[in-house]
Protein backbone atom coordinates (compact mmCIF):
# COMPACT_ATOMS: atom_id res chain seq x y z
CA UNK A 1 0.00 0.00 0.00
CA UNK A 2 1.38 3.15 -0.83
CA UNK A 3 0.44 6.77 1.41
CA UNK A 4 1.18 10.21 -0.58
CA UNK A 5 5.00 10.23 -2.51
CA UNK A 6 4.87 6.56 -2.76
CA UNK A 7 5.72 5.73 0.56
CA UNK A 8 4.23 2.79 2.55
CA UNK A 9 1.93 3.52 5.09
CA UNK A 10 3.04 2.83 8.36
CA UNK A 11 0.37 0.59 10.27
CA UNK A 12 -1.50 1.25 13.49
CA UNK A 13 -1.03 0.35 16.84
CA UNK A 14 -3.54 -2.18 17.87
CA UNK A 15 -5.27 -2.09 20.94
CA UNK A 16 -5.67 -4.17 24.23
CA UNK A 17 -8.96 -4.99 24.01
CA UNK A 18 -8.13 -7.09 20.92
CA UNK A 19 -6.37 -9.60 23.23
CA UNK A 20 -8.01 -12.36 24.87
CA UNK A 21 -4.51 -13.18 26.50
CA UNK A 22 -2.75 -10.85 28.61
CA UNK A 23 0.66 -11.32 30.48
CA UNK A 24 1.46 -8.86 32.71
CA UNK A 25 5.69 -8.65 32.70
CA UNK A 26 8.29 -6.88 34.85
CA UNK A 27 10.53 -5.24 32.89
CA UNK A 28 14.35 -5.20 34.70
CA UNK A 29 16.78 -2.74 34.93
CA UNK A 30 19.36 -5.05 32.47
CA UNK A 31 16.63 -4.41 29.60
CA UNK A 32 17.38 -0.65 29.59
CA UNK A 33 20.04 0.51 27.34
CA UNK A 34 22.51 3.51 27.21
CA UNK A 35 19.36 6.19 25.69
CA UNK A 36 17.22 4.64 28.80
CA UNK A 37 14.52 2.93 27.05
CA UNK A 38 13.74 -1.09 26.88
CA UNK A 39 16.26 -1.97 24.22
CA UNK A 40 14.67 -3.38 21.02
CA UNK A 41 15.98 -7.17 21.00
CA UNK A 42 14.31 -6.86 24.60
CA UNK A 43 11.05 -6.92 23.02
CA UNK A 44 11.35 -9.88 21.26
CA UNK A 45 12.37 -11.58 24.50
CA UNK A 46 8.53 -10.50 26.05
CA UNK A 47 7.29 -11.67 22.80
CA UNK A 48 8.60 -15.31 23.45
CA UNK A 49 7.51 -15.16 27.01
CA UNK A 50 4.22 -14.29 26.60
CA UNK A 51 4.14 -17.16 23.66
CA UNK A 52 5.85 -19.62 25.96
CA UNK A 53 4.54 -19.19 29.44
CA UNK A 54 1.12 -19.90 27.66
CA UNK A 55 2.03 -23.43 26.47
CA UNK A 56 4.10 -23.92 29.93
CA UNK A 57 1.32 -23.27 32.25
CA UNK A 58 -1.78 -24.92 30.14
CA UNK A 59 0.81 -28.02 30.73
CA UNK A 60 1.22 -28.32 26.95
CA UNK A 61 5.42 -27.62 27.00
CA UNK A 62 8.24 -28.75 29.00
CA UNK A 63 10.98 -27.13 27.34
CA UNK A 64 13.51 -29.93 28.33
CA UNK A 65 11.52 -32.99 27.65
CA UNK A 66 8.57 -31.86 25.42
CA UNK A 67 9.20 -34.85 22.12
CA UNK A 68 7.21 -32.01 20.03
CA UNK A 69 8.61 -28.20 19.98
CA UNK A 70 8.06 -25.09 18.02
CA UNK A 71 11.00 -23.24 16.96
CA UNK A 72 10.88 -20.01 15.61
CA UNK A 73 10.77 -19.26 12.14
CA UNK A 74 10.08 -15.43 11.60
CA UNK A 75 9.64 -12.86 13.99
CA UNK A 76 8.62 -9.15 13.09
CA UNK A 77 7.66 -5.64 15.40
CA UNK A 78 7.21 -2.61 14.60
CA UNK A 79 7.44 0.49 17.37
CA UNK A 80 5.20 3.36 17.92
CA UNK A 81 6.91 4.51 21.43
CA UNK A 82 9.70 3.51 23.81
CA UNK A 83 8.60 0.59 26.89
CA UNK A 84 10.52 2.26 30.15
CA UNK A 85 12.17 1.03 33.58
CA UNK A 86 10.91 0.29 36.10
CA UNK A 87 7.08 -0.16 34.96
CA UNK A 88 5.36 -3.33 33.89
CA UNK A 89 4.41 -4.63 30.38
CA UNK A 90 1.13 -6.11 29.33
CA UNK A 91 2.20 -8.67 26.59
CA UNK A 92 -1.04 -9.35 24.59
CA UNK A 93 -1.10 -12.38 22.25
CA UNK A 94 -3.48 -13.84 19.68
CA UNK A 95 -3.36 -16.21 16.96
CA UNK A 96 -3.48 -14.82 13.18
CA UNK A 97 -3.05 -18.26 11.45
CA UNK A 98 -3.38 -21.95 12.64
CA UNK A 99 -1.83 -24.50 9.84
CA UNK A 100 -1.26 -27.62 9.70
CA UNK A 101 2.27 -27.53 11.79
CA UNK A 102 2.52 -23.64 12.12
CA UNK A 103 1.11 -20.91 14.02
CA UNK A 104 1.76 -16.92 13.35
CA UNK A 105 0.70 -15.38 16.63
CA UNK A 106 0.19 -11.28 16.69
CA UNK A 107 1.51 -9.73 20.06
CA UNK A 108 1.14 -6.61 21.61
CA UNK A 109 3.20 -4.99 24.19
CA UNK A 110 1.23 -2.31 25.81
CA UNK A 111 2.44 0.23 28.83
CA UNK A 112 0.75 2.32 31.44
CA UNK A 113 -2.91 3.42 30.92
CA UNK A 114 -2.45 3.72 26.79
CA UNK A 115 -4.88 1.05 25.67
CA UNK A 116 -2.83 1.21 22.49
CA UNK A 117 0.25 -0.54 21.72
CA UNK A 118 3.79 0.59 22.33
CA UNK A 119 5.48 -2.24 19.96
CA UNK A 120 3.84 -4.97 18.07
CA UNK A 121 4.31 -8.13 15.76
CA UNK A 122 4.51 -11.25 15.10
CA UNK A 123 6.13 -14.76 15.79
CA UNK A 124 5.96 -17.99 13.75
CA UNK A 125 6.47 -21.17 15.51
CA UNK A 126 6.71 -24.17 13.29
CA UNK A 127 6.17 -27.32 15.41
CA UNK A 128 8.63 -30.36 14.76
CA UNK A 129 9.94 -33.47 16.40
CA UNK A 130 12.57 -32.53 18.51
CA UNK A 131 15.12 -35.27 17.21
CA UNK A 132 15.02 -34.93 13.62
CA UNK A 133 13.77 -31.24 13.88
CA UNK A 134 11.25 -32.09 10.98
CA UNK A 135 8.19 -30.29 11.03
CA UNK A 136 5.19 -32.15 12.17
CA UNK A 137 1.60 -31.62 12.59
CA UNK A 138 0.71 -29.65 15.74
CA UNK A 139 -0.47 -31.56 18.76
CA UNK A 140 -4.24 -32.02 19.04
CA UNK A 141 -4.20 -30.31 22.78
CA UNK A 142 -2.02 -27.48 21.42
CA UNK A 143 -3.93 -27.08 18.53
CA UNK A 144 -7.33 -26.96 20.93
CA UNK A 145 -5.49 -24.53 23.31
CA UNK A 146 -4.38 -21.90 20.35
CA UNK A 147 -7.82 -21.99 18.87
CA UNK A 148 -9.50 -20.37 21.10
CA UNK A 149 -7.03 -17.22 20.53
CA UNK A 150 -7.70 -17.29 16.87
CA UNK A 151 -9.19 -13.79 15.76
């Protein structure tokens, strides 16, 4: 899509009330960098969290022993203003496309009493059999678990 001069137009922030799943995460002071502000490959750390801790505590991930994973496959944000320290993070997360063995979640990171977002994107987790790392189908339990974040 192109705005006036040919330029792409920048997107949106979303906003919280588009998320049916909400982590709330404390940002620490090693996340802040030299300009004072939640350094950008920081973000994509809350982005696996929030992805994560959902599988880990619906009981449908053990990092260590799990026989299927999802690895990550593409990851993508885009920032509309600066997450600070010390102040938590809501980490909002919803699924934009089930397949067969891979999910594309959107996430949110939202700050303070701004309903809109302060950085947002998206992860792809491709599930596959931890030995061979070949992709698989996802797990019927995981697969009922993410639907119900499916927008």
């Amino acid at each position: 899509m192109s705005g006036a001069g040919g330029t792409a137009a920048r997107e949106e922030p979303v906003t919280i009330d588009g998320f049916h799943h909400v982590l709330p995460i404390t940002t620490r002071w090693m996340d802040v960098d030299v300009y004072g502000h939640v350094n950008n490959v920081v973000y994509y750390s809350y982005f696996d969290t929030v992805v994560n801790e959902h599988l880990v505590s619906a009981g449908l991930l053990d990092p260590q022993t799990s026989p299927i994973i999802g690895l990550v496959v593409e990851t993508r944000c885009t920032y509309f203003r600066s997450l600070t320290y010390p102040a938590p993070v809501m980490a909002g997360m919803r699924v934009a496309k089930l397949g067969s063995s891979s999910v594309r979640y959107q996430i949110a990171l939202f700050q303070g009493d701004d309903p809109s977002a302060a950085a947002q994107g998206h992860f792809v987790h491709v599930y596959v059999e931890r030995e061979t790392q070949r992709p698989v189908p996802i797990p019927a339990p995981v697969r009922a678990l993410l639907q119900t974040l499916v927008i």
